[in-house]
N, C-alpha and C. Protein backbone atom coordinates (compact mmCIF):
# COMPACT_ATOMS: atom_id res chain seq x y z
N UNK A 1 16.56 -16.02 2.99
CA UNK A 1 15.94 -14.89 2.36
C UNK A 1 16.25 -13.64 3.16
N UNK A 2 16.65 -12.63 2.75
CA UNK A 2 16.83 -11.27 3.18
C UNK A 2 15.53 -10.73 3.59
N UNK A 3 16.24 -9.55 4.61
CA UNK A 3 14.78 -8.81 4.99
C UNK A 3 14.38 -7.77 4.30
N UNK A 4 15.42 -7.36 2.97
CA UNK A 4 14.85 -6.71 1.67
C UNK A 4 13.37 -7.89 1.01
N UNK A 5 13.92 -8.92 0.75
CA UNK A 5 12.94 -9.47 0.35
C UNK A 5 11.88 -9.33 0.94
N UNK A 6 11.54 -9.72 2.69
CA UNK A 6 10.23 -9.79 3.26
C UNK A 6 9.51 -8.40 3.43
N UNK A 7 10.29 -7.49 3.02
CA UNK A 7 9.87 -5.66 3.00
C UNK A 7 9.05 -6.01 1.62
N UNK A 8 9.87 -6.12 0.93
CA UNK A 8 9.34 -6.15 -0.67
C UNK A 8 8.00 -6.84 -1.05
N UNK A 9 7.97 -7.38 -0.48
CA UNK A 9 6.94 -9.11 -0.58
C UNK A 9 5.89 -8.56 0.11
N UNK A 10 5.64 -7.79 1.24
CA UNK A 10 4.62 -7.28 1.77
C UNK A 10 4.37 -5.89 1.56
N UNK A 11 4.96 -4.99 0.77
CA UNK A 11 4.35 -3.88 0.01
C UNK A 11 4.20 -4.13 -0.63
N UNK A 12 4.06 -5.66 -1.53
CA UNK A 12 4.06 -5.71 -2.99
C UNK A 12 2.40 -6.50 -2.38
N UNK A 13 2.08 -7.75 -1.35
CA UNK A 13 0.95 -7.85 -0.87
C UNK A 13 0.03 -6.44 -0.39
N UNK A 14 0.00 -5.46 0.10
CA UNK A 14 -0.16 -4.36 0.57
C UNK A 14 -0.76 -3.59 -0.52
N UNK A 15 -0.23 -3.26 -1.47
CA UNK A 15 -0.56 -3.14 -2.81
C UNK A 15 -1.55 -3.71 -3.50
N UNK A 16 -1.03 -4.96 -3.76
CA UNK A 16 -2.42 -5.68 -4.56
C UNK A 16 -4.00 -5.62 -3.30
N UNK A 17 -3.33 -5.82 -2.36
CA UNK A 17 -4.70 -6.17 -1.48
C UNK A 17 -5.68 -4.29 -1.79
N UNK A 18 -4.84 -3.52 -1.39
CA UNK A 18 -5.65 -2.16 -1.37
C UNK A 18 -6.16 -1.93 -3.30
N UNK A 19 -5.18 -2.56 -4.19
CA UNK A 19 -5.80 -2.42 -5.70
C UNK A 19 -7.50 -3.39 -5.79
N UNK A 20 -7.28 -4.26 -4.99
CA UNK A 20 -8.80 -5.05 -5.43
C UNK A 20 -9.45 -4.59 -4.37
N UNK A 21 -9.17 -4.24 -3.58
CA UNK A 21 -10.49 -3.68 -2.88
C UNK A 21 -11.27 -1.66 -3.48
N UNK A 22 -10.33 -1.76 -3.58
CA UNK A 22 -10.36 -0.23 -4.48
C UNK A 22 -11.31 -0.75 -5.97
N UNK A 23 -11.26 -1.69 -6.34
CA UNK A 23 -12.06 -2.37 -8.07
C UNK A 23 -13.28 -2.64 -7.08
N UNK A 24 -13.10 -3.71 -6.10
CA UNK A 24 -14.74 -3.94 -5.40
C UNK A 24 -15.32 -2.81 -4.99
N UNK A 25 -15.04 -1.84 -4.02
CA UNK A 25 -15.65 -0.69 -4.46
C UNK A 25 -16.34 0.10 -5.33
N UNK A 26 -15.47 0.08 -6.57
CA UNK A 26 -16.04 0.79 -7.86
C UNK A 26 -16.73 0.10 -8.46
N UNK A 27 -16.88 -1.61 -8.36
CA UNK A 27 -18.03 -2.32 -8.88
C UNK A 27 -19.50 -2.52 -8.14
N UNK A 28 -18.97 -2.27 -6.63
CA UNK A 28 -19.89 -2.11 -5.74
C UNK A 28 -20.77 -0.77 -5.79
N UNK A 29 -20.15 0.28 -6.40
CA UNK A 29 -20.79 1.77 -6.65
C UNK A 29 -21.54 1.44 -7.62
N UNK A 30 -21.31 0.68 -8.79
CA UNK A 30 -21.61 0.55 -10.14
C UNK A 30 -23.18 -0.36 -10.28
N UNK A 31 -23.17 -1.10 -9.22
CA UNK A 31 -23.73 -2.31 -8.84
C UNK A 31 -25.36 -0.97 -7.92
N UNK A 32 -24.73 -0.55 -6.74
CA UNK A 32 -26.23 -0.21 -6.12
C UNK A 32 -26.66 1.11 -7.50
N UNK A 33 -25.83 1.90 -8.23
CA UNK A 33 -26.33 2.45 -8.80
C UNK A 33 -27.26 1.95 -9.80
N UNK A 34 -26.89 0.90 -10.13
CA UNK A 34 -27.64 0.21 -11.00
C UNK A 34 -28.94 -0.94 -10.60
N UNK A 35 -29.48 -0.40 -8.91
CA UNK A 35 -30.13 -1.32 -8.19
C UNK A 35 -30.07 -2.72 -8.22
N UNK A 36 -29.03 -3.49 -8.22
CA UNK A 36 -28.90 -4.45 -8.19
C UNK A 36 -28.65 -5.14 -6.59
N UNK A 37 -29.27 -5.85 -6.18
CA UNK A 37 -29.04 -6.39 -4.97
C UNK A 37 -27.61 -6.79 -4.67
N UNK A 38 -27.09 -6.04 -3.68
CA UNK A 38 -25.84 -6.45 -2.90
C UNK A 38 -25.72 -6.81 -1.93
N UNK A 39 -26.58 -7.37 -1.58
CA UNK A 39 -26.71 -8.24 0.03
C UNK A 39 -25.26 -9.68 -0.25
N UNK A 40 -24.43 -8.72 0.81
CA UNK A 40 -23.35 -10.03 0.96
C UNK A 40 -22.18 -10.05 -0.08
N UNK A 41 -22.53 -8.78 -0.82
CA UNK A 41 -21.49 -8.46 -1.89
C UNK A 41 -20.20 -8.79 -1.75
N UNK A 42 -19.40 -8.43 -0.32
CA UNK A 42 -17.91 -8.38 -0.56
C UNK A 42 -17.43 -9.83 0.01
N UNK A 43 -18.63 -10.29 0.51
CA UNK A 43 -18.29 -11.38 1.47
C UNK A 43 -17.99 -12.73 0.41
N UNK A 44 -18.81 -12.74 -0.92
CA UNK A 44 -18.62 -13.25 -2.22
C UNK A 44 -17.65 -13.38 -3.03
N UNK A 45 -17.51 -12.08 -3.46
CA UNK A 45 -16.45 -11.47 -4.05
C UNK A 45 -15.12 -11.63 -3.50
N UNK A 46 -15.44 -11.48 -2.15
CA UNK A 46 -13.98 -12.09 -1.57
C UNK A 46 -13.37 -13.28 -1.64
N UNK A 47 -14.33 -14.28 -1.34
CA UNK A 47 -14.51 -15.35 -1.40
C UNK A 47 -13.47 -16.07 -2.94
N UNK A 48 -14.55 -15.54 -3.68
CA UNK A 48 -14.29 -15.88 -5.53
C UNK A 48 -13.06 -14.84 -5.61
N UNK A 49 -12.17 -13.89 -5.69
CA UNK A 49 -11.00 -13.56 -5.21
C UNK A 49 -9.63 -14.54 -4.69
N UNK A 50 -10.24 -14.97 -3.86
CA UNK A 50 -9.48 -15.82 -2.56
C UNK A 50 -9.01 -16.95 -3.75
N UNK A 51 -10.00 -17.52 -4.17
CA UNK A 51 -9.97 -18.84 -4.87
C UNK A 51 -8.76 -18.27 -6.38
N UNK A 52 -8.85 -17.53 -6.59
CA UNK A 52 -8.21 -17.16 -7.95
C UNK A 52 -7.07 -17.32 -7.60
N UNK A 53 -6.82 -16.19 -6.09
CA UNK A 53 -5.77 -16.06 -6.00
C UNK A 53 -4.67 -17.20 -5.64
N UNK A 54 -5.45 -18.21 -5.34
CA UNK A 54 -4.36 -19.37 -4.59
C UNK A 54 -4.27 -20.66 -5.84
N UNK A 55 -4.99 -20.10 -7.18
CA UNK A 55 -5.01 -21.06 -8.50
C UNK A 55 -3.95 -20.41 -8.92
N UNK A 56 -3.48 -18.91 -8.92
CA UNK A 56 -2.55 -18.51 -9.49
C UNK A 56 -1.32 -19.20 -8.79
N UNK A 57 -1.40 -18.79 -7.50
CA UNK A 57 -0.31 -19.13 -6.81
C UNK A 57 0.68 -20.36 -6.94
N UNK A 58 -0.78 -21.61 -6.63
CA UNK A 58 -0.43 -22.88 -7.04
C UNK A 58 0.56 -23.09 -8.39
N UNK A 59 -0.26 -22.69 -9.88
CA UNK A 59 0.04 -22.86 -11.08
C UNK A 59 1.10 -21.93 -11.41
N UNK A 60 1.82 -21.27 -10.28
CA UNK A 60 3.25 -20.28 -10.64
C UNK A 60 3.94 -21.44 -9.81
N UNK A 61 3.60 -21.87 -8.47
CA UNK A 61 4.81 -22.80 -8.14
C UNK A 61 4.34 -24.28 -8.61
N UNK A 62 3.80 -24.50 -9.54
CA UNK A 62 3.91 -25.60 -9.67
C UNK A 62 4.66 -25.46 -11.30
N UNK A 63 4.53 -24.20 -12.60
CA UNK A 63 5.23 -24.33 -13.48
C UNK A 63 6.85 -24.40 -13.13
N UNK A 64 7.47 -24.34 -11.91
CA UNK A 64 8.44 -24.91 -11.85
C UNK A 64 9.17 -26.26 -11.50
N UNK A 65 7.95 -27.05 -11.12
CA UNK A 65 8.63 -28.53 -11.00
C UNK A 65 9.01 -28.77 -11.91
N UNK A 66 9.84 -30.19 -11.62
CA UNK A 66 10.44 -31.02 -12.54
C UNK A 66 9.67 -31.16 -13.57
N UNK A 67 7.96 -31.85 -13.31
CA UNK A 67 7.58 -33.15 -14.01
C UNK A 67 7.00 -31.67 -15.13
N UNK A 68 6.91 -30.32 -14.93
CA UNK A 68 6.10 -29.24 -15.77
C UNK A 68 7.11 -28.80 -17.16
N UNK A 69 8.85 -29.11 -16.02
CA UNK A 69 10.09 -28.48 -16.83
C UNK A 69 9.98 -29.91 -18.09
N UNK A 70 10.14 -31.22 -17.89
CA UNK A 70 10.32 -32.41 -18.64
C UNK A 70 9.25 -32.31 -19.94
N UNK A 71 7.81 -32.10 -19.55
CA UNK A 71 6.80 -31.66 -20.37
C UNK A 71 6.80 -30.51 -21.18
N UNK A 72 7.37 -29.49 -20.87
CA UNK A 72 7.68 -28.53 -22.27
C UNK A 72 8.89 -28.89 -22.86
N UNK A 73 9.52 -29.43 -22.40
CA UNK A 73 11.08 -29.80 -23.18
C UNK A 73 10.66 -30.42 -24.15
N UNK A 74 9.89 -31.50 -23.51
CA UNK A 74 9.37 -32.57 -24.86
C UNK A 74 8.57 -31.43 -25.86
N UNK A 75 7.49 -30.88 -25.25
CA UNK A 75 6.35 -30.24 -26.50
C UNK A 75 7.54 -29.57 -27.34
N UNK A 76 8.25 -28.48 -26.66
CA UNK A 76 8.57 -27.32 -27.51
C UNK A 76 10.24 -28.03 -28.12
N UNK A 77 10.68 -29.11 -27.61
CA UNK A 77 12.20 -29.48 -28.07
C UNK A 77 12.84 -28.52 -27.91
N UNK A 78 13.05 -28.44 -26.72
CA UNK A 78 13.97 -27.26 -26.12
C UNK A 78 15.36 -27.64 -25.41
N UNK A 79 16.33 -27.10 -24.92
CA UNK A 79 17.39 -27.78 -23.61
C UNK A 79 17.17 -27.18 -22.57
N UNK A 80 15.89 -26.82 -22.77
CA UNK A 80 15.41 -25.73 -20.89
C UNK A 80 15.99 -27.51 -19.86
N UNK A 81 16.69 -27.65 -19.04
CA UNK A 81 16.64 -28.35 -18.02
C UNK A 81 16.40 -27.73 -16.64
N UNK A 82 15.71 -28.61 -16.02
CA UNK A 82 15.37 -27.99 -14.62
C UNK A 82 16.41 -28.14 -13.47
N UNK A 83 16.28 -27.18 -12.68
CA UNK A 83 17.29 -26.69 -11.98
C UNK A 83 16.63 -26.40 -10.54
N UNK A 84 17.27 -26.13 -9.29
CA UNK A 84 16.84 -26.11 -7.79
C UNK A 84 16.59 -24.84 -8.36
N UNK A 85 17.52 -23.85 -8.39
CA UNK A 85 17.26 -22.17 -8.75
C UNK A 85 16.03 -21.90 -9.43
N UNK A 86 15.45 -22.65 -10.50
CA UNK A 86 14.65 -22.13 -11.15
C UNK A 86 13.01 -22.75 -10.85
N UNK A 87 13.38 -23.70 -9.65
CA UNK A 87 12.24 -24.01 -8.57
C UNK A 87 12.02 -22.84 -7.78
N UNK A 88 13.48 -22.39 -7.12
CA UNK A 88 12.91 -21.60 -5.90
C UNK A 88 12.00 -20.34 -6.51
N UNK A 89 12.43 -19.81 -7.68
CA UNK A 89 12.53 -18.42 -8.31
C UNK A 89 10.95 -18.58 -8.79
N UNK A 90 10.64 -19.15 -8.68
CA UNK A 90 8.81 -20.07 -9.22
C UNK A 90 7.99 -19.77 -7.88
N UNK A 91 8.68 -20.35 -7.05
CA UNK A 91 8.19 -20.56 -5.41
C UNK A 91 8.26 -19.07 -5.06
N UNK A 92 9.20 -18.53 -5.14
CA UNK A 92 9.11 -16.66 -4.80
C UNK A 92 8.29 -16.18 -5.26
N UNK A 93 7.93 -16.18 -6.88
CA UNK A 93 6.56 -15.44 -7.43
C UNK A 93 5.45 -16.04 -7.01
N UNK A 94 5.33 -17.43 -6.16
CA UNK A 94 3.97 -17.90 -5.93
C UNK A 94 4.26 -17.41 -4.58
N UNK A 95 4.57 -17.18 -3.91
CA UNK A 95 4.83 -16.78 -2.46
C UNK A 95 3.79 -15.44 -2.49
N UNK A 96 4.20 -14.63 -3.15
CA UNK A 96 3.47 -13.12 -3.40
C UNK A 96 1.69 -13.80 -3.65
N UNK A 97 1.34 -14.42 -4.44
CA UNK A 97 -0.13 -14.96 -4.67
C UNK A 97 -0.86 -15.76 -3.43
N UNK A 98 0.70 -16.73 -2.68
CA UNK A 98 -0.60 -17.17 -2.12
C UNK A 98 -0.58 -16.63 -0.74
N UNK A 99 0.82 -15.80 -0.14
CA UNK A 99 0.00 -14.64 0.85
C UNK A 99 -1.08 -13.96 0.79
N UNK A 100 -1.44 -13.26 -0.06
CA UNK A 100 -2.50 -12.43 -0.60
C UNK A 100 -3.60 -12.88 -0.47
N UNK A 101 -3.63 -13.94 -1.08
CA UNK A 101 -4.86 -15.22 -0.89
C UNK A 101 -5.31 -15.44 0.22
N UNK A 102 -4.19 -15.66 1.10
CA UNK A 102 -4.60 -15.57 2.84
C UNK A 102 -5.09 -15.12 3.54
N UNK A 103 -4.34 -13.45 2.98
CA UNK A 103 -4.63 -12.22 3.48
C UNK A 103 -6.65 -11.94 3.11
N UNK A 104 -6.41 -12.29 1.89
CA UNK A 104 -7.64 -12.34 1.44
C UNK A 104 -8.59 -12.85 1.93
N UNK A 105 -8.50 -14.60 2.32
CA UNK A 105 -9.16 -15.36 3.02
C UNK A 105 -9.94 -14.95 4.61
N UNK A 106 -8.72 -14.42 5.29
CA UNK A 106 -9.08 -13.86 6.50
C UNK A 106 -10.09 -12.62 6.53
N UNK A 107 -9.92 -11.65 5.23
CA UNK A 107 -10.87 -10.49 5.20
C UNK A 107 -12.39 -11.04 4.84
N UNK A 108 -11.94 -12.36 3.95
CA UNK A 108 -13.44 -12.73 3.50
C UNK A 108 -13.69 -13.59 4.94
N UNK A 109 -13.69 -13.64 5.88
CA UNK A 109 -14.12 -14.11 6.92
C UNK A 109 -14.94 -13.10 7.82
N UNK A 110 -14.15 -12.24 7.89
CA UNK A 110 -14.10 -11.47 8.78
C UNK A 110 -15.73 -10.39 8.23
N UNK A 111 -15.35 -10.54 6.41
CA UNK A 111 -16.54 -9.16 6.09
C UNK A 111 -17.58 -10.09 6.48
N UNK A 112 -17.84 -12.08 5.73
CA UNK A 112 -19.40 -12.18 6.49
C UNK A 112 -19.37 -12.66 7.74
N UNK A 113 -18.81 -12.47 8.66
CA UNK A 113 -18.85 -12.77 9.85
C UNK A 113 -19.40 -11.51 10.15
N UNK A 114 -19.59 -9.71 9.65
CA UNK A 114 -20.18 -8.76 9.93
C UNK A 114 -21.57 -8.48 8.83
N UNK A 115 -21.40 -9.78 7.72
CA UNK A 115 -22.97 -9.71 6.96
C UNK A 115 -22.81 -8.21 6.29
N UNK A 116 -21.28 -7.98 5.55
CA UNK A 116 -21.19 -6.74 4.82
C UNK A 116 -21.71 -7.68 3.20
């Protein structure tokens, strides 16, 4: 892998991470305005975040195995055959999800380890 790629891959993590925390914010504004108890808010939210993010991840590198490629061939009667290339190229878009997830994981540690 090039070090275009690992530039790319972490402004593209960098990105998503500052877009959802920028939404928890504005739900978090939305939330005390509306007196709703936020005790432990981001530490949650992070949490339930985290988990999404590594279902996505998973279910992007896993629509490229074999046994996922054999199963739509059959449903849809297609000649899609599976290929190493079109594993890795699966594994690259899950690469981006389940860094993030990580990245994620560690912040949701870190916020209730401070009881934000």
């Amino acid at each position: 892998m090039s070090e275009s790629y690992w530039q790319k891959l972490l402004i593209w993590v960098f990105k998503a991470n500052l877009a959802i925390w920028a939404i928890n914010a504005l739900i978090f504004g939305i939330l005390i305005l509306a007196n709703f108890d936020v005790s432990n808010y981001f530490a949650k939210i992070s949490l339930l975040e985290t988990g999404i993010c590594f279902l996505v991840g998973g279910a992007i590198a896993f629509s490229g195995s074999a046994s996922t490629t054999k199963a739509k061939e059959q449903i849809r009667k297609t000649d899609e055959q599976w290929s190493i290339e079109n594993l890795k190229t699966r594994e690259k878009r899950a690469n981006k999800y389940l860094i993030l997830a990580g990245i994620l994981l560690i912040e949701c540690l870190i916020v209730s380890l401070f009881g934000i």
